[in-house]
Protein backbone atom coordinates (compact mmCIF):
# COMPACT_ATOMS: atom_id res chain seq x y z
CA UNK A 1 28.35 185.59 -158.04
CA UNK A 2 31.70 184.17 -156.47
CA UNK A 3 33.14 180.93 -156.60
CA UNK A 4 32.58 180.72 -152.40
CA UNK A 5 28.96 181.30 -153.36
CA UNK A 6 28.42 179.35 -156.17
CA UNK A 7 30.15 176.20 -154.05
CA UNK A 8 27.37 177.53 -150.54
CA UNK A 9 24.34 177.15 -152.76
CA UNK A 10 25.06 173.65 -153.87
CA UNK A 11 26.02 172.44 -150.85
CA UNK A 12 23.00 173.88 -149.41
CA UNK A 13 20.56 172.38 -152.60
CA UNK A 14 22.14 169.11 -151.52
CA UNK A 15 21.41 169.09 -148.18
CA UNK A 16 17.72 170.14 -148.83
CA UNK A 17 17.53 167.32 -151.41
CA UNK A 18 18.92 164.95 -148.77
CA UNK A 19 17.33 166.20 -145.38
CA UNK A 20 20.84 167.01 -144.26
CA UNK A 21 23.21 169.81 -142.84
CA UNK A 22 25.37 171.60 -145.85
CA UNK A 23 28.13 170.57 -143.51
CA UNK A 24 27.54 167.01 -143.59
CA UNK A 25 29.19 166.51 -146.96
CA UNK A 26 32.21 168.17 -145.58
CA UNK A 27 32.64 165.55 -142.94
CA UNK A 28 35.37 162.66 -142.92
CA UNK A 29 32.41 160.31 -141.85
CA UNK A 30 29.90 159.05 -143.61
CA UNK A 31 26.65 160.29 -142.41
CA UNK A 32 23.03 158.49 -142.78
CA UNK A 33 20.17 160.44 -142.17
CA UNK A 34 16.24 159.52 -143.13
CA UNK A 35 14.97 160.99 -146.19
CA UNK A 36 11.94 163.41 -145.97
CA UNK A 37 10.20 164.99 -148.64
CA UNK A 38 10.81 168.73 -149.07
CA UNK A 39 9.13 171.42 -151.57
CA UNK A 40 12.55 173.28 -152.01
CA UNK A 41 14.25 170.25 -153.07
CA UNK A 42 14.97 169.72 -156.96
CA UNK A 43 11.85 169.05 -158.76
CA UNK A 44 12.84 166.29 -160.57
CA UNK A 45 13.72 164.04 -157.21
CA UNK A 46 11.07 161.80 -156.40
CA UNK A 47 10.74 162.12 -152.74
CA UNK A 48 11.53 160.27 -150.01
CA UNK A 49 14.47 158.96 -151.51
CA UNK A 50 14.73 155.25 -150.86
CA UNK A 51 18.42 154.55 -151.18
CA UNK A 52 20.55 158.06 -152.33
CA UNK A 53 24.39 158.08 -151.94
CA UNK A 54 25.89 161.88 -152.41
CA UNK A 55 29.23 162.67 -152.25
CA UNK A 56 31.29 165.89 -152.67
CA UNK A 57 35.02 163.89 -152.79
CA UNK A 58 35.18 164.19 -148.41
CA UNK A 59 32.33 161.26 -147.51
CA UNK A 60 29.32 160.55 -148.06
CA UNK A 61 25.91 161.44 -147.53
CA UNK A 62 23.06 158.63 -147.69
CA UNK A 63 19.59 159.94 -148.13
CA UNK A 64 17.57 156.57 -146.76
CA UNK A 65 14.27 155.01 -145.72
CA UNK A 66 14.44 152.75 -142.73
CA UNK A 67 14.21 149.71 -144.02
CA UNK A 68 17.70 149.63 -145.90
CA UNK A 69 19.53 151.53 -143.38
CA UNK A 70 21.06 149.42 -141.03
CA UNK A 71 22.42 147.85 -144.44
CA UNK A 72 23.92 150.90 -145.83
CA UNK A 73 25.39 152.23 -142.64
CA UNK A 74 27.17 148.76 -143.18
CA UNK A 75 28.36 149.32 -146.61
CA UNK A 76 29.88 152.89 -145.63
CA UNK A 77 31.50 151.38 -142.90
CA UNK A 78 33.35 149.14 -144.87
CA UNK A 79 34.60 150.90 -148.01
CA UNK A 80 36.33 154.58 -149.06
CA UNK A 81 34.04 157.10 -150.29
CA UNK A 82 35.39 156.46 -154.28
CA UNK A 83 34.74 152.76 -154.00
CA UNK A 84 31.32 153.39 -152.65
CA UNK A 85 30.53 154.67 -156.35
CA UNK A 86 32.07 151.79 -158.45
CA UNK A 87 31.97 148.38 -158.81
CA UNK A 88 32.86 145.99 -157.69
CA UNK A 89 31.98 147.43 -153.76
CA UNK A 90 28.65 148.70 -155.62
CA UNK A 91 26.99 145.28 -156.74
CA UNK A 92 27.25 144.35 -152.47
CA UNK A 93 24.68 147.24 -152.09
CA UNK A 94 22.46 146.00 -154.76
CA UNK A 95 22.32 143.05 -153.38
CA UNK A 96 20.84 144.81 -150.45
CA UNK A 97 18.56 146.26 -153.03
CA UNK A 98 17.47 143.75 -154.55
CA UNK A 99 16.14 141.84 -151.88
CA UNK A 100 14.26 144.98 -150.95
CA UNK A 101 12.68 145.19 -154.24
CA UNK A 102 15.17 147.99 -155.53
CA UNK A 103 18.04 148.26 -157.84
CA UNK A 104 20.93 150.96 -158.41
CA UNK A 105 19.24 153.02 -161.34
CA UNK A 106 20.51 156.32 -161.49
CA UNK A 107 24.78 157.17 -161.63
CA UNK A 108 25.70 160.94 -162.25
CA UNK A 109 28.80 163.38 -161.89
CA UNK A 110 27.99 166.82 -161.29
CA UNK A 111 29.57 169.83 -162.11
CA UNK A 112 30.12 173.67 -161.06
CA UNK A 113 31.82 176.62 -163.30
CA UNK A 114 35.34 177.17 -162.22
CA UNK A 115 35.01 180.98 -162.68
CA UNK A 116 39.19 181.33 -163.01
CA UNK A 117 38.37 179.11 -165.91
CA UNK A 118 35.24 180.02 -167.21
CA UNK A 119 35.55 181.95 -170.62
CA UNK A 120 32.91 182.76 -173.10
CA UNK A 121 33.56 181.20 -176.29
CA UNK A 122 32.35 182.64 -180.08
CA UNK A 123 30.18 180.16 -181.86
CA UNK A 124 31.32 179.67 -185.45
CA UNK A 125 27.48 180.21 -185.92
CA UNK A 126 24.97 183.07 -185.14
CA UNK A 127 23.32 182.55 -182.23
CA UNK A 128 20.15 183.48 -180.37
CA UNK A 129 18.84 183.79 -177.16
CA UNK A 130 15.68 181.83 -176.54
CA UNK A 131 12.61 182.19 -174.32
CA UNK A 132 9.74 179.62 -173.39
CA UNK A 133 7.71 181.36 -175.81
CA UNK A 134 10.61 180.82 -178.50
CA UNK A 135 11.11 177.12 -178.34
CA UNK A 136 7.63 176.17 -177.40
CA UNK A 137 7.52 173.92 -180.55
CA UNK A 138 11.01 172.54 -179.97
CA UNK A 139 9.77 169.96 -177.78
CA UNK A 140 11.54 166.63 -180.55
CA UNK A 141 14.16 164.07 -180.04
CA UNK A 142 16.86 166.34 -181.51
CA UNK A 143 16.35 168.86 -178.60
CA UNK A 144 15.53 166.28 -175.96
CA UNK A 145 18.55 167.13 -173.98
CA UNK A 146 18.38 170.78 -173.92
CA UNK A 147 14.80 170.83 -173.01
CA UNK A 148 12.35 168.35 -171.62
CA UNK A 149 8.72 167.31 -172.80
CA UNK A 150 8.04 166.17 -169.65
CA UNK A 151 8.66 169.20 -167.51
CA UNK A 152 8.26 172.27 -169.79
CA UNK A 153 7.62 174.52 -167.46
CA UNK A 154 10.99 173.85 -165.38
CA UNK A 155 12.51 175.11 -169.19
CA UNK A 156 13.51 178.89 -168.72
CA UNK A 157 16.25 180.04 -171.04
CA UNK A 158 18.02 178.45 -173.99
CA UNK A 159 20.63 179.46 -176.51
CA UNK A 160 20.21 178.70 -180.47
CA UNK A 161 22.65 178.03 -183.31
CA UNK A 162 21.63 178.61 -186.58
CA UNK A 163 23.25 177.45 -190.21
CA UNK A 164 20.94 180.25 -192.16
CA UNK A 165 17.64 179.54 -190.94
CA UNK A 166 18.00 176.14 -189.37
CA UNK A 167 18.91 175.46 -185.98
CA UNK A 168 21.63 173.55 -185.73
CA UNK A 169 22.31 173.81 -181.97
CA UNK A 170 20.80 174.40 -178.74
CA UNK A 171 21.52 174.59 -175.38
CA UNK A 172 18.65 175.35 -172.52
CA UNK A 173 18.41 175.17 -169.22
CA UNK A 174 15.98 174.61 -166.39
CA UNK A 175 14.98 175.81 -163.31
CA UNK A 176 15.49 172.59 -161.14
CA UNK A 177 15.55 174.55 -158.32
CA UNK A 178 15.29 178.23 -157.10
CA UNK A 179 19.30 179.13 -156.95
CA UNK A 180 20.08 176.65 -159.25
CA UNK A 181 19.59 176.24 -163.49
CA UNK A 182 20.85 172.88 -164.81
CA UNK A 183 22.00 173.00 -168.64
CA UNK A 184 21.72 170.57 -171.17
CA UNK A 185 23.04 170.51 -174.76
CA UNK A 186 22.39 168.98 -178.23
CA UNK A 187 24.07 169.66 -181.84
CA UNK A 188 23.20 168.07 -185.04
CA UNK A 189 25.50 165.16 -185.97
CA UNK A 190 26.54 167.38 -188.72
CA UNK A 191 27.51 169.91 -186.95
CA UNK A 192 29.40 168.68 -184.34
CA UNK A 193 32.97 168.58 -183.78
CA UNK A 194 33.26 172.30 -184.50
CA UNK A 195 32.92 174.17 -181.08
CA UNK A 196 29.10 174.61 -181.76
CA UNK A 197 28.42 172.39 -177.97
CA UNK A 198 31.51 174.85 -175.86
CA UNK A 199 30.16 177.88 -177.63
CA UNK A 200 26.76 177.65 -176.60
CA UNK A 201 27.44 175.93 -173.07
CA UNK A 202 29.51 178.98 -172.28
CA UNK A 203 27.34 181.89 -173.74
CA UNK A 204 24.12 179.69 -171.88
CA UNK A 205 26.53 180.17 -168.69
CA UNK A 206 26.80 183.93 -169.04
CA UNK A 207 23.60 183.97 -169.21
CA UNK A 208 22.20 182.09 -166.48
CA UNK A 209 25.52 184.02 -163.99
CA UNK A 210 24.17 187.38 -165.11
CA UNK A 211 20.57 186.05 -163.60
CA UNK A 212 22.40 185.60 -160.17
CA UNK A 213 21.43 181.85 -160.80
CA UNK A 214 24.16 179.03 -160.20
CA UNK A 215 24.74 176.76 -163.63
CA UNK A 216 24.87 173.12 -162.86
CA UNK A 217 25.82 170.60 -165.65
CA UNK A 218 25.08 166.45 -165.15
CA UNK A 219 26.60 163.97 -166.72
CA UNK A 220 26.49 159.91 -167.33
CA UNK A 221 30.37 159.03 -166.02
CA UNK A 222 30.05 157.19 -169.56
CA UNK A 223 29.08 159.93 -171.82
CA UNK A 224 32.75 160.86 -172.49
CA UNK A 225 31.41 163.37 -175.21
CA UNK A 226 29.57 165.26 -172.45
CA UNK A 227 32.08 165.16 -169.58
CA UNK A 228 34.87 166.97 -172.27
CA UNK A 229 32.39 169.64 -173.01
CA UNK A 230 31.41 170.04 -169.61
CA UNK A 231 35.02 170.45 -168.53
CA UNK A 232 36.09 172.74 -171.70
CA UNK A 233 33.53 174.79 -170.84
CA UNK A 234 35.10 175.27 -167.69
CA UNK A 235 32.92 173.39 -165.44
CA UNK A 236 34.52 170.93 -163.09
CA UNK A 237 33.37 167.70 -160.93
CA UNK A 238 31.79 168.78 -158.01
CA UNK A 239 29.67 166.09 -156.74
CA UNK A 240 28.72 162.39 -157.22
CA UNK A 241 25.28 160.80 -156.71
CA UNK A 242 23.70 157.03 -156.96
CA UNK A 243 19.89 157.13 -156.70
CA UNK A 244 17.84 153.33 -156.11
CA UNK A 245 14.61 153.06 -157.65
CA UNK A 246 12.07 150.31 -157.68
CA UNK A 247 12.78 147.09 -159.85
CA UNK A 248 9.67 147.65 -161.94
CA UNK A 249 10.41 151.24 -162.41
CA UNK A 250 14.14 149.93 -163.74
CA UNK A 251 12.85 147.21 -166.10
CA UNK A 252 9.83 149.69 -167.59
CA UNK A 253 13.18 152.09 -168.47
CA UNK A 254 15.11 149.20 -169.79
CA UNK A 255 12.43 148.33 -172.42
């Protein structure tokens, strides 16, 4: 696994998640296609997308139905790529939205190993290298980031930290796609701050390389905590992505 590879198979996810050509997010354009639902896309999507914006840093890449796309081939028109990701240029598209019934739900940065960077780091705790039939009963809030109740059988691989026979961290990942494993992370509160979360992101790395799999690690552009592991860890940005959903769907996750 290279970094030319690692970068081909993400730009290719993304353009199966968006109906698109890999190339399209390499453009200085923006590009709107029609989204289509597609069994190799990530399962997590919910597909067709409604209203998706994608960007690797170049353009960007809206995923759309027909109804809002004469109004977001508008909006891409009018501002830069970075602006199309931030307010205040964002709340003119939700106002789109909303009078379609939709709101902007989902924000998330995206990011790739940086092999020149990439370095596996020693936990100041034994560790342990977990299987589905290992953390079957780990499905609680204090692991809800590293696995997921709601899709256990996406969970494939996971890496514990233990204090003597406690586990104090744990980092899993899932198989979102078929080239691609997404990682998530949780320590204890009392054990954080000690390298526990860049130990076990790195050695779950390894791991997931060493499968000929590509690591991918999302974060909230808020959840500072997450975006400094990510990036110790040596992962870097690599794409952007706003996702509409339904204004019932956004007010049943707001309560």
């Amino acid at each position: 696994m290279d970094q030319k590879t690692i970068w081909e198979i993400a730009l290719r996810q993304s353009a199966i998640d968006s109906n698109c050509a890999p190339s399209d997010f390499l453009l200085t354009e923006p590009k709107v296609v029609r989204s289509r639902e597609n069994t190799g896309a990530r399962r997590y999507l919910k597909l067709p997308f409604y209203c998706d914006l994608t960007s690797y840093g170049n353009n960007v890449v809206a995923s759309v139905c027909e109804e809002i796309e004469e109004p977001v081939k508008r909006y891409l028109e009018k501002y830069p790529p970075a602006h199309c990701f931030e307010t205040p240029a964002l709340s003119v598209l939700n106002t789109e939205l909303h009078k379609r019934g939709q709101e902007i739900c989902f924000m998330a940065e995206y990011f790739l190993p940086d092999l020149s960077a990439f370095r596996v780091q020693n936990c100041p705790y034994p560790t342990k290298i977990l299987t589905p039939e290992d953390f079957s009963s780990l499905y609680v809030p204090a692991w809800s980031n590293a696995l997921c109740k709601d899709r256990k059988e996406l969970d494939v691989l996971a890496v514990g930290a233990y204090y003597g026979e406690t586990l104090i961290g744990l980092a899993g990942c899932s198989a979102d796609c078929d080239d691609m494993w997404q990682i998530g992370i949780d320590v204890l509160p009392a054990f954080r701050r000690q390298g526990v979360a860049f130990a076990l992101t790195t050695l779950l790395t390894k791991e997931i390389l060493d499968r000929k799999k590509v690591p991918f690690y999302c974060a909230a552009w808020c959840n500072i905590g997450s975006v400094r592991n990510a990036i110790k860890s040596g992962f870097r940005p690599a794409w952007v992505q706003v996702t509409s959903k339904s204004r019932d769907f956004v007010a049943r996750l707001n309560q």
